[in-house]
Protein backbone atom coordinates (compact mmCIF):
# COMPACT_ATOMS: atom_id res chain seq x y z
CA UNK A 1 315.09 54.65 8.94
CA UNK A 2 316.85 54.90 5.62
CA UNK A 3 319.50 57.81 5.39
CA UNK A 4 319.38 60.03 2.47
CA UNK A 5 322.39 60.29 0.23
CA UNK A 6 322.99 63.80 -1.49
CA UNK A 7 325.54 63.31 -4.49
CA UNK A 8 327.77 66.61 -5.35
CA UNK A 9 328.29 69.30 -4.12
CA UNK A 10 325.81 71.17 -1.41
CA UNK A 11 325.55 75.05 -2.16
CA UNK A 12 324.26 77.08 1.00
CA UNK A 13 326.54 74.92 3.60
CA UNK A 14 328.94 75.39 5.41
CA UNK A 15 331.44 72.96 7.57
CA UNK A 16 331.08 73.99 11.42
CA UNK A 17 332.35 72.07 14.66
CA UNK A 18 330.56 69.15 16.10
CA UNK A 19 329.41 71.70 18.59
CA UNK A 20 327.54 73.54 16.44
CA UNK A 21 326.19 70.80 14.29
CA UNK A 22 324.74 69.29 17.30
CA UNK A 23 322.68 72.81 18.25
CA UNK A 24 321.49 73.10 15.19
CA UNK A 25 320.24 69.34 15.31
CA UNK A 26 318.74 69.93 18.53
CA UNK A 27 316.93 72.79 17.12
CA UNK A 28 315.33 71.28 14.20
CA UNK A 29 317.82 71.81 11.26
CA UNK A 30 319.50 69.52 8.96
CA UNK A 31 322.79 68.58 9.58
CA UNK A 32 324.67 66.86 7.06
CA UNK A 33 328.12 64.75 6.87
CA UNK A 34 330.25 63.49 4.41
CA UNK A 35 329.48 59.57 3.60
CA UNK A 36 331.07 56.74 5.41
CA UNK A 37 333.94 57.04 3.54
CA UNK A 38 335.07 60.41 5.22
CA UNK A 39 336.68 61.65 2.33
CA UNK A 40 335.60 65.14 1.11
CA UNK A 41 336.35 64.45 -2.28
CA UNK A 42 333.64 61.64 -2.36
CA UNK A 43 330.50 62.86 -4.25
CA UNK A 44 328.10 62.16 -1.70
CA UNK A 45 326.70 63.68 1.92
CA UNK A 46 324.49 62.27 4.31
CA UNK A 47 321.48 64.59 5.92
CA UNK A 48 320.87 63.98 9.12
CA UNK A 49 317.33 64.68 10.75
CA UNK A 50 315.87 64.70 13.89
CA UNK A 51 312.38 64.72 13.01
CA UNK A 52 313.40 61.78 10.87
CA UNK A 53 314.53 60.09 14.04
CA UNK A 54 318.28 59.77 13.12
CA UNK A 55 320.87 60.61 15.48
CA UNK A 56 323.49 63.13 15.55
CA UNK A 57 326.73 61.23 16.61
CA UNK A 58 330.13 63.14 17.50
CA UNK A 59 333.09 61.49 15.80
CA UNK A 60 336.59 62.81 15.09
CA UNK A 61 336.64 61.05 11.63
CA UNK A 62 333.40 62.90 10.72
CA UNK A 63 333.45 66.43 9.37
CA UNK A 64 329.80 68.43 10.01
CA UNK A 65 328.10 70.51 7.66
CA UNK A 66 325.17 73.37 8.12
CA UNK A 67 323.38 75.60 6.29
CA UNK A 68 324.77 78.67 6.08
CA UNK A 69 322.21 81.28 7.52
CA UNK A 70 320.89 78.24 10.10
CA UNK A 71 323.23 79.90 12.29
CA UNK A 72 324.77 83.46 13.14
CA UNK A 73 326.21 85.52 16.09
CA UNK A 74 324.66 89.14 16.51
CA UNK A 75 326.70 91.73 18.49
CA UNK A 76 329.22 94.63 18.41
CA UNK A 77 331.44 93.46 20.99
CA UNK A 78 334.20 91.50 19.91
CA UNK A 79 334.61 89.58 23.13
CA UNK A 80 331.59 87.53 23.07
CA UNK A 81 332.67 86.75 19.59
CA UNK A 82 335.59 85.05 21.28
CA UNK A 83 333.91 83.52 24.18
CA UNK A 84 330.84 81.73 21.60
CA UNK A 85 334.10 80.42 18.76
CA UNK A 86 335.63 78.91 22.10
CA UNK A 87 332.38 77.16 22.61
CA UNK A 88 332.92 76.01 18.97
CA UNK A 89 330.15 78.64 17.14
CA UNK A 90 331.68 79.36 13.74
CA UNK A 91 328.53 81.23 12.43
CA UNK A 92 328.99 84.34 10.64
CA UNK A 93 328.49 87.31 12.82
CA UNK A 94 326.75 90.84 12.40
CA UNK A 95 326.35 93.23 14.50
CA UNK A 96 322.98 95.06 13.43
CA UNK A 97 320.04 93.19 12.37
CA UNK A 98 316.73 93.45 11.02
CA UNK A 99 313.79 91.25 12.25
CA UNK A 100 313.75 89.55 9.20
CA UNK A 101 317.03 88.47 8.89
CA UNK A 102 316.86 86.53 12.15
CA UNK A 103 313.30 84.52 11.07
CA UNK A 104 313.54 80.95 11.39
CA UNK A 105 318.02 80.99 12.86
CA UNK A 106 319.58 80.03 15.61
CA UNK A 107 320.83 83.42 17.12
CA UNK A 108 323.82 83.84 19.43
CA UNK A 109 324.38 87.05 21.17
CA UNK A 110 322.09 90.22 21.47
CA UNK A 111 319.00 90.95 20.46
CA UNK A 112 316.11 93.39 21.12
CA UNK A 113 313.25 91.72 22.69
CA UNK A 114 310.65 92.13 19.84
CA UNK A 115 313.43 90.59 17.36
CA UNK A 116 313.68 87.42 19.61
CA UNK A 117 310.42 85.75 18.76
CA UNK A 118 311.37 85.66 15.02
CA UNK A 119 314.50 83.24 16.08
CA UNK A 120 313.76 79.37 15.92
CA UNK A 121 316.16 79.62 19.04
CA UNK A 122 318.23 82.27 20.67
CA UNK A 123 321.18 81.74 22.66
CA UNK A 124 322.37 84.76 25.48
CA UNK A 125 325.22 84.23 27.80
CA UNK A 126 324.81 85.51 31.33
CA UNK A 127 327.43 86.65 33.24
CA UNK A 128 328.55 87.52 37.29
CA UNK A 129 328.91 91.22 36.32
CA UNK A 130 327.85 94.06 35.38
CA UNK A 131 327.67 93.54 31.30
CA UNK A 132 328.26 96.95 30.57
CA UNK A 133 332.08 96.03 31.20
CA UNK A 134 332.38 93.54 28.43
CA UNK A 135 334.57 95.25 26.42
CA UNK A 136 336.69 96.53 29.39
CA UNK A 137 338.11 92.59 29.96
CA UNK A 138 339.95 89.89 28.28
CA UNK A 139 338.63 87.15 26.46
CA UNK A 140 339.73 84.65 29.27
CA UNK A 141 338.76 87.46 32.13
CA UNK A 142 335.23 87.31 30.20
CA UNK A 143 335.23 83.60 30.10
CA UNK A 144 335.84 83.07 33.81
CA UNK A 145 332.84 85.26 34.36
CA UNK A 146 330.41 83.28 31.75
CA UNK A 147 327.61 81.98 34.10
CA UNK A 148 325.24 80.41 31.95
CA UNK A 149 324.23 80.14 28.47
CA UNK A 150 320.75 80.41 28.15
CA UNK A 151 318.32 79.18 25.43
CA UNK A 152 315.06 80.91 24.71
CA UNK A 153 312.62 80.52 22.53
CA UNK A 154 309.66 83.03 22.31
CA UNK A 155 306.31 83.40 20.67
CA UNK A 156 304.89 86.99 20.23
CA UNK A 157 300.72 87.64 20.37
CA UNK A 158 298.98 91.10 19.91
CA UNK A 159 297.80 92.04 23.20
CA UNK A 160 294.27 92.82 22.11
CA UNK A 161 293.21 95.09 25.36
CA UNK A 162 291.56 97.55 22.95
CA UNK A 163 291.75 101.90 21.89
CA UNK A 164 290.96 102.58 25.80
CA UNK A 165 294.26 101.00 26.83
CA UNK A 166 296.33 103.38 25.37
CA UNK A 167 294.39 106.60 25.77
């Protein structure tokens, strides 16, 4: 397997933690680094690929690139925007979203339902409480309270049961 060698600049990535790189790798989506050299002004970057069988090492000499909408947080409260940059997420964040703008990411945080089957992955944390006190604790009271991190992914069908369903 032959690695590909981009020379210049990439527009449309950004650098991101090895933690981040490696979800997006997991989940299908080019990852690049700088070349062997490790220096950023070097004119080249390497894309790395799962489907092309390459593997997605984590080094402290290596810095990690990703596209820029591959990834992005979605919520309004400002303490699971700390808990998922602790886990290393740098992805921009929003907190309202269309359908659209989530089609083919990698989605932290909260979504509708209907929105999630859009997302090439979605990530939710689950937590021992009652999640309508997020904003009511600390960052690291929050933390201590993360259970999980779940990954779904979802595919949506039309129900097809017909007019007399719904009269």
């Amino acid at each position: 397997m032959s690695l590909i060698k981009i020379n210049g600049d990439i527009d449309g990535i950004r650098e991101t933690t090895y933690e981040e790189a490696k979800i997006c790798y997991d989940n299908g989506k080019t990852v690049y680094t700088l070349n062997f050299s490790g220096e950023k002004e070097s004119a080249g970057f390497i894309a790395i690929r799962k489907s092309d069988g390459m593997s997605l090492f984590k080094s402290t000499s290596l810095s990690y690139f990703v596209g820029i909408d591959d990834v992005m947080i979605v919520t309004r409260h400002d303490n699971l925007i700390r808990l998922y940059r602790s886990l290393g997420i740098q992805a921009p964040v929003k907190s309202f979203i269309r359908p659209v703008e989530v089609t083919n990411k990698i989605v932290f945080g909260e979504l509708p339902f209907y929105i999630i089957p859009n997302c090439t992955a979605f990530y939710h944390a689950q937590f021992d409480h009652n999640p309508k006190t997020i904003d009511d604790l600390t960052s690291e009271e929050l933390c201590g309270k993360v259970r999980s991190i779940k990954r779904y992914v979802c595919q949506s069908d039309d129900a097809n049961i017909g007019e007399e369903a719904w009269r």
